[in-house]
N, C-alpha and C. Protein backbone atom coordinates (compact mmCIF):
# COMPACT_ATOMS: atom_id res chain seq x y z
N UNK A 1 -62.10 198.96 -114.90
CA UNK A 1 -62.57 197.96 -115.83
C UNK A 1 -61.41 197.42 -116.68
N UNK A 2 -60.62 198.30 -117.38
CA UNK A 2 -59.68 197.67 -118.12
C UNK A 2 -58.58 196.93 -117.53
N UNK A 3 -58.10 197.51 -115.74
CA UNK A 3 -57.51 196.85 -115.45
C UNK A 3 -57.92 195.29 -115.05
N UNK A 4 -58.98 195.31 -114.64
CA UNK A 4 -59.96 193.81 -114.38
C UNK A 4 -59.76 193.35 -116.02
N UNK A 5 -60.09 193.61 -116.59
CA UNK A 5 -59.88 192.87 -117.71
C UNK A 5 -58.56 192.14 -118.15
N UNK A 6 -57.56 193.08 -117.82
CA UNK A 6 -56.04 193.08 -117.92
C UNK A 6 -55.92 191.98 -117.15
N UNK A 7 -55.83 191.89 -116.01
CA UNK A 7 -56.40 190.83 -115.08
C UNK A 7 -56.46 189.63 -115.29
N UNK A 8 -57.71 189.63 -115.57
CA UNK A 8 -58.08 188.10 -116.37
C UNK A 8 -57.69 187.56 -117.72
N UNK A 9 -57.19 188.76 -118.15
CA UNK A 9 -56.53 187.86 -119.35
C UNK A 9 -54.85 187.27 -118.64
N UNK A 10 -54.21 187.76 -118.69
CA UNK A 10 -52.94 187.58 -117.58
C UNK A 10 -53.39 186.39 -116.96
N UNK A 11 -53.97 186.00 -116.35
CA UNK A 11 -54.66 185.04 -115.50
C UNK A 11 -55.02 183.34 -116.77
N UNK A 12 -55.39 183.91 -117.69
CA UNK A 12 -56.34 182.87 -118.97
C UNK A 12 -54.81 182.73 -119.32
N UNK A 13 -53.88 183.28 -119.42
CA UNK A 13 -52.85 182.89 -120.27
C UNK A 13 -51.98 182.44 -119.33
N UNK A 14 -52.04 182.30 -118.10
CA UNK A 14 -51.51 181.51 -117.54
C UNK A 14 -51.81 180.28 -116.99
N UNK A 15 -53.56 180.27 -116.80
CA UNK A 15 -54.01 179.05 -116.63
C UNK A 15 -55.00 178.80 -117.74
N UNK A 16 -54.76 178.51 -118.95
CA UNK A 16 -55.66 178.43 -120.21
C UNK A 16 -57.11 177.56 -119.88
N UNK A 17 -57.99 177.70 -120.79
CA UNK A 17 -59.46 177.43 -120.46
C UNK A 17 -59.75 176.94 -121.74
N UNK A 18 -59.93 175.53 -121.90
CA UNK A 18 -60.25 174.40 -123.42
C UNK A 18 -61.67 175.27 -124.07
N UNK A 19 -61.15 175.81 -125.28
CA UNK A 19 -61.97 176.33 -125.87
C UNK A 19 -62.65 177.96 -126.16
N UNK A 20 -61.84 178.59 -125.12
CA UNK A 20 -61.61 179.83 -125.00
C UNK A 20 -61.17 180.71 -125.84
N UNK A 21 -61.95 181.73 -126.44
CA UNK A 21 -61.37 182.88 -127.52
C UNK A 21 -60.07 183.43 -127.38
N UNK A 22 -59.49 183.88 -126.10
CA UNK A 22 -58.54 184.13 -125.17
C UNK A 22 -57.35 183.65 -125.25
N UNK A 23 -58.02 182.06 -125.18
CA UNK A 23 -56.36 181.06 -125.61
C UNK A 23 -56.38 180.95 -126.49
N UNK A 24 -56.88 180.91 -127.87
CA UNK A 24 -56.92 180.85 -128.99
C UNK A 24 -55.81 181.75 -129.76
N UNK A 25 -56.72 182.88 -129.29
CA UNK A 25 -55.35 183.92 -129.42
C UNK A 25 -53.72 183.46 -128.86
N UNK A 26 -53.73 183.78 -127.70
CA UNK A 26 -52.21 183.21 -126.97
C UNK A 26 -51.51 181.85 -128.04
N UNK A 27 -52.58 180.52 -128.22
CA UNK A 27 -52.07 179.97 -129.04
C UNK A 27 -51.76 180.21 -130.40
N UNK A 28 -52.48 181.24 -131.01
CA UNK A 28 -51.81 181.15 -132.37
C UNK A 28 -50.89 182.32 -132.29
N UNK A 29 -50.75 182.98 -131.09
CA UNK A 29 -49.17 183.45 -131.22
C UNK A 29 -49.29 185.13 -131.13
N UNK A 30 -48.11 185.20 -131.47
CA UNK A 30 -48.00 186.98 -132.14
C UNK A 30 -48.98 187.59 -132.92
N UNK A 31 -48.45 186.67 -134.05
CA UNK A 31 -48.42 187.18 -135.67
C UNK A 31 -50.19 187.47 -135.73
N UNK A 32 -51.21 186.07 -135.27
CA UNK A 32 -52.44 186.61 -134.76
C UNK A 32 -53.43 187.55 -134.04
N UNK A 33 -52.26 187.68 -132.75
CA UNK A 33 -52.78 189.04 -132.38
C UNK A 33 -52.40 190.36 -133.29
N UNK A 34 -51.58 190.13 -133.99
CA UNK A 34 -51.36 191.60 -134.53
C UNK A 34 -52.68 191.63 -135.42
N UNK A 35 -52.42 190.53 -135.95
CA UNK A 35 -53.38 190.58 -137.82
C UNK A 35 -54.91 191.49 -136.72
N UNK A 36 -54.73 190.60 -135.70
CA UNK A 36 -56.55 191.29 -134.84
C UNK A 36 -56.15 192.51 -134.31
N UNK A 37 -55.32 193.02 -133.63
CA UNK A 37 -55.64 194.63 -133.69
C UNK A 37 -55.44 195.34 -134.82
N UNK A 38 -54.70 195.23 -135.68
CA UNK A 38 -54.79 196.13 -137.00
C UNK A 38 -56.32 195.45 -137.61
N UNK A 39 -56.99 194.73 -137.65
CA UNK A 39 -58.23 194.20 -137.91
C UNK A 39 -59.26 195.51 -137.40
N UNK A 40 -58.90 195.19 -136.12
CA UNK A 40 -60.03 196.01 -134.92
C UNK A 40 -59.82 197.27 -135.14
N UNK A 41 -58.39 197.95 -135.43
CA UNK A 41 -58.38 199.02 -135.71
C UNK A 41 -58.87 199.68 -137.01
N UNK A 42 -58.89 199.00 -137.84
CA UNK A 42 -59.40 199.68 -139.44
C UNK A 42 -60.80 199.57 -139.20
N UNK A 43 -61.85 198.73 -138.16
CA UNK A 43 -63.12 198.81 -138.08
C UNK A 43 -63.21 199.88 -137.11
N UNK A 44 -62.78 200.27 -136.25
CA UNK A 44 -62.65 201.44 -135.75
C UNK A 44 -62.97 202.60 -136.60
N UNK A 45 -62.10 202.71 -137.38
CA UNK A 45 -62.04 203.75 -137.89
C UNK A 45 -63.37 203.75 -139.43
N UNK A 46 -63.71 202.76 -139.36
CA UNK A 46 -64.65 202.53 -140.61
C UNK A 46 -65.99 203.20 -139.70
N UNK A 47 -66.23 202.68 -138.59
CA UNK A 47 -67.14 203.02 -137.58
C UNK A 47 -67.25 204.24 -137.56
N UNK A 48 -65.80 205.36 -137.04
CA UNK A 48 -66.22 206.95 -136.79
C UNK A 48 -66.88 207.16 -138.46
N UNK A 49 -66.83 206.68 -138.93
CA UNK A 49 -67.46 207.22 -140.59
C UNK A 49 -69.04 206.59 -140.43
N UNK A 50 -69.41 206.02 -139.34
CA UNK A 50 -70.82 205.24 -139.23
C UNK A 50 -71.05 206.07 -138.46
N UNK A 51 -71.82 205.41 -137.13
CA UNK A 51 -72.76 205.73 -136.17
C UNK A 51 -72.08 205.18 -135.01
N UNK A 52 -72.40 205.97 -133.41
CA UNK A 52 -71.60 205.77 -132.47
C UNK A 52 -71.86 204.50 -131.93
N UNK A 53 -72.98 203.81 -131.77
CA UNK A 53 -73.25 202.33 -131.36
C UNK A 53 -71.86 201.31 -131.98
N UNK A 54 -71.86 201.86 -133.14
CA UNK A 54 -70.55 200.72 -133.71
C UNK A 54 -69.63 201.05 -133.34
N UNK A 55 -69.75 201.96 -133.10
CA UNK A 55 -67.77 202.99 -132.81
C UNK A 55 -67.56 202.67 -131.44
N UNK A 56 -68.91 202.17 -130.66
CA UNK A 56 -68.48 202.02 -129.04
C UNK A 56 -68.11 200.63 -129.04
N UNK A 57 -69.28 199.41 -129.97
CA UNK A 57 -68.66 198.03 -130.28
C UNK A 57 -67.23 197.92 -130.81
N UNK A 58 -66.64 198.54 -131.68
CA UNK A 58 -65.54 198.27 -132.20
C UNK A 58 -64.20 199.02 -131.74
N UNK A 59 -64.93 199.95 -130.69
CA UNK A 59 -63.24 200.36 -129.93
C UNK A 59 -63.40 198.98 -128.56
N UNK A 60 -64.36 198.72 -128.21
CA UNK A 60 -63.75 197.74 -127.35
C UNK A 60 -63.60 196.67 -127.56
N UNK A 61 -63.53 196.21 -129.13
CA UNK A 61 -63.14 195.11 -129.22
C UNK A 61 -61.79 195.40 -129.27
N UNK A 62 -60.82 196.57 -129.69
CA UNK A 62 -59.73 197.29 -129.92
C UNK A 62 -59.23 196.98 -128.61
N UNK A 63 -59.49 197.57 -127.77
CA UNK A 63 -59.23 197.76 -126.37
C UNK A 63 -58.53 196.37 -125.78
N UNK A 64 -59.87 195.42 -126.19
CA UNK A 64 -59.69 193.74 -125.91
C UNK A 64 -58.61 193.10 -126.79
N UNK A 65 -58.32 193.20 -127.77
CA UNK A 65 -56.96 192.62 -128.29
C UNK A 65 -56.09 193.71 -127.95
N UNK A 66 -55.98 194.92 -128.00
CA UNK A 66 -54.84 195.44 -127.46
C UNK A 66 -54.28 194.95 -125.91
N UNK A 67 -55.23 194.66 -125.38
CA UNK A 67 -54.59 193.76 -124.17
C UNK A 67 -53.85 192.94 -123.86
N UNK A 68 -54.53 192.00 -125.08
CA UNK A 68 -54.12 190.44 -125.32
C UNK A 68 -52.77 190.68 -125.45
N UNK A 69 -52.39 191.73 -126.66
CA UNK A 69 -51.12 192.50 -127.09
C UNK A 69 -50.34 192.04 -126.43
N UNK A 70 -50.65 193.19 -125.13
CA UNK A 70 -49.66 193.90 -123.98
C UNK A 70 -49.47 192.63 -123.39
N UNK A 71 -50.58 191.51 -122.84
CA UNK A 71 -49.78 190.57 -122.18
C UNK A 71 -49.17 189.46 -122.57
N UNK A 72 -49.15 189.35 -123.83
CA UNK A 72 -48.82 188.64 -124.91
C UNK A 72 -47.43 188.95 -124.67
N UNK A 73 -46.99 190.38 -125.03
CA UNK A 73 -45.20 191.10 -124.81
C UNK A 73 -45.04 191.10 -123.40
N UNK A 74 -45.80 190.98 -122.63
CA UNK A 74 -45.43 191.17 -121.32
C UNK A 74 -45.26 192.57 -120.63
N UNK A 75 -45.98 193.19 -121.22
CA UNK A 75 -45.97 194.36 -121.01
C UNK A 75 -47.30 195.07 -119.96
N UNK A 76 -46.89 195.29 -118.86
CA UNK A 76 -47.83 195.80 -117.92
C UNK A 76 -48.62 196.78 -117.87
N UNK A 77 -49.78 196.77 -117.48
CA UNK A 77 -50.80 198.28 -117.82
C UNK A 77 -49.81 199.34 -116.87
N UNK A 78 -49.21 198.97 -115.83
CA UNK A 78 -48.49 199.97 -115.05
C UNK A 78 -46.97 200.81 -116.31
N UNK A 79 -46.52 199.45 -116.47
CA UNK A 79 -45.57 200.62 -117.76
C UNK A 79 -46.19 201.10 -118.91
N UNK A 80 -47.67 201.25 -119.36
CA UNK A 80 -48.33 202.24 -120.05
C UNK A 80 -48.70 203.64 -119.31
N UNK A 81 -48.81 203.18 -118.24
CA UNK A 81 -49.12 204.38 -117.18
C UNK A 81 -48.60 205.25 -116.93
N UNK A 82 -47.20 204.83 -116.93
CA UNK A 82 -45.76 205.66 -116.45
C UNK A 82 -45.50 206.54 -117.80
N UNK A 83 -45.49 205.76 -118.88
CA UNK A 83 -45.18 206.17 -120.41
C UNK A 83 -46.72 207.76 -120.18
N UNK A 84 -47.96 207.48 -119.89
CA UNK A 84 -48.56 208.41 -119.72
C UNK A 84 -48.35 209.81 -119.18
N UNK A 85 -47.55 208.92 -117.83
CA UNK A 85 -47.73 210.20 -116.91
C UNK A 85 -46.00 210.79 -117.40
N UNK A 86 -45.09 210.52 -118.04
CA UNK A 86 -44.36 211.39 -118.53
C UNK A 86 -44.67 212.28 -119.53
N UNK A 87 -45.52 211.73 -120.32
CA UNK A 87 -46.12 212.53 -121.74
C UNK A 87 -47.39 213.81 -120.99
N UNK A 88 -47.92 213.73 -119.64
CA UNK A 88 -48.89 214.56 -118.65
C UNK A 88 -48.38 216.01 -119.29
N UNK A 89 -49.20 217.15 -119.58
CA UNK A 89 -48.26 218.21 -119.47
C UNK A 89 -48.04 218.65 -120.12
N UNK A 90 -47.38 217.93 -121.28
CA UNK A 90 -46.22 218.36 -122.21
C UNK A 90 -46.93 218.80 -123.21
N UNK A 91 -46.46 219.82 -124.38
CA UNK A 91 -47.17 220.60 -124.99
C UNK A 91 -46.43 220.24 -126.10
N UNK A 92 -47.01 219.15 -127.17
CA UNK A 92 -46.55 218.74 -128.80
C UNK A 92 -46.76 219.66 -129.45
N UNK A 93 -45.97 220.26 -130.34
CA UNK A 93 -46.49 221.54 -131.78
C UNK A 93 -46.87 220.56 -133.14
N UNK A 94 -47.52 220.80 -133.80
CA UNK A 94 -48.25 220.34 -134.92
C UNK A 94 -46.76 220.42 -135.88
N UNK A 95 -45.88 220.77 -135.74
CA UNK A 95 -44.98 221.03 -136.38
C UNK A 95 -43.46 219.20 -136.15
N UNK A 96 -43.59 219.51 -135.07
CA UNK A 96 -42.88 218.22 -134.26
C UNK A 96 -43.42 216.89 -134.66
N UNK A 97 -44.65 216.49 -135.41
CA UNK A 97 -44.89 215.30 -135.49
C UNK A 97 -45.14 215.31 -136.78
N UNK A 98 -44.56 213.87 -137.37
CA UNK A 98 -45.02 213.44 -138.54
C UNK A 98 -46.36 213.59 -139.23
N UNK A 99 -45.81 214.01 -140.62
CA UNK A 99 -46.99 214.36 -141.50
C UNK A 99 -47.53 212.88 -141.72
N UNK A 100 -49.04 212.72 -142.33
CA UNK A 100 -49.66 212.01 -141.96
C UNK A 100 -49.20 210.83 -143.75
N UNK A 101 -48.64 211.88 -144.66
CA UNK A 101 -48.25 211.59 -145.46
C UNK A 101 -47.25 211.15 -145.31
N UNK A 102 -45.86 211.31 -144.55
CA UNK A 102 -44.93 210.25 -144.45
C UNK A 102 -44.97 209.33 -143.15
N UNK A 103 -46.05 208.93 -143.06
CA UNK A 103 -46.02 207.82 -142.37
C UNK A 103 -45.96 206.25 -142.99
């Protein structure tokens, strides 16, 4: 599914569609898609403090601009994949990652 999605957006931004949510995005750029996943993401997280119906609406709207993101930078679901399958495995200590306070 996400790759079909991946898909067609890749596809909308190369052959744009008059009136489309899709190009809208692409046209107003970067700076728009960001403002919408940090958007999508703080409702995310407002959601796990709700009920799961919203939390399932608002991670895939997450999902759906994080896409836009990736093909926005040009960045392929295959080099997220790879970035995955090196991280496969590997065993992080609670110690190794930033406190949540100096972030």
């Amino acid at each position: 599914m996400i790759e079909t999605l991946y898909t067609e957006l890749l596809a909308r931004k190369q052959n744009p569609k008059e009136g489309s949510y899709t190009n809208y995005l692409f046209d107003q750029g970067l700076d728009k898609i960001l403002k919408k996943v940090g958007e999508e993401a703080t409702e995310v997280i407002i959601a796990a403090k709700n009920d799961q119906t919203e939390l399932i609406s608002e991670t895939s709207d997450l999902i759906y601009h994080m896409l836009v993101l990736l093909v926005e930078k040009g960045v392929s679901l295959e080099a997220i994949k790879n970035e995955l399958k090196k991280r496969e495995g590997k065993l992080s200590e609670a110690k190794e990652r930033k406190q949540i306070d100096d972030l």
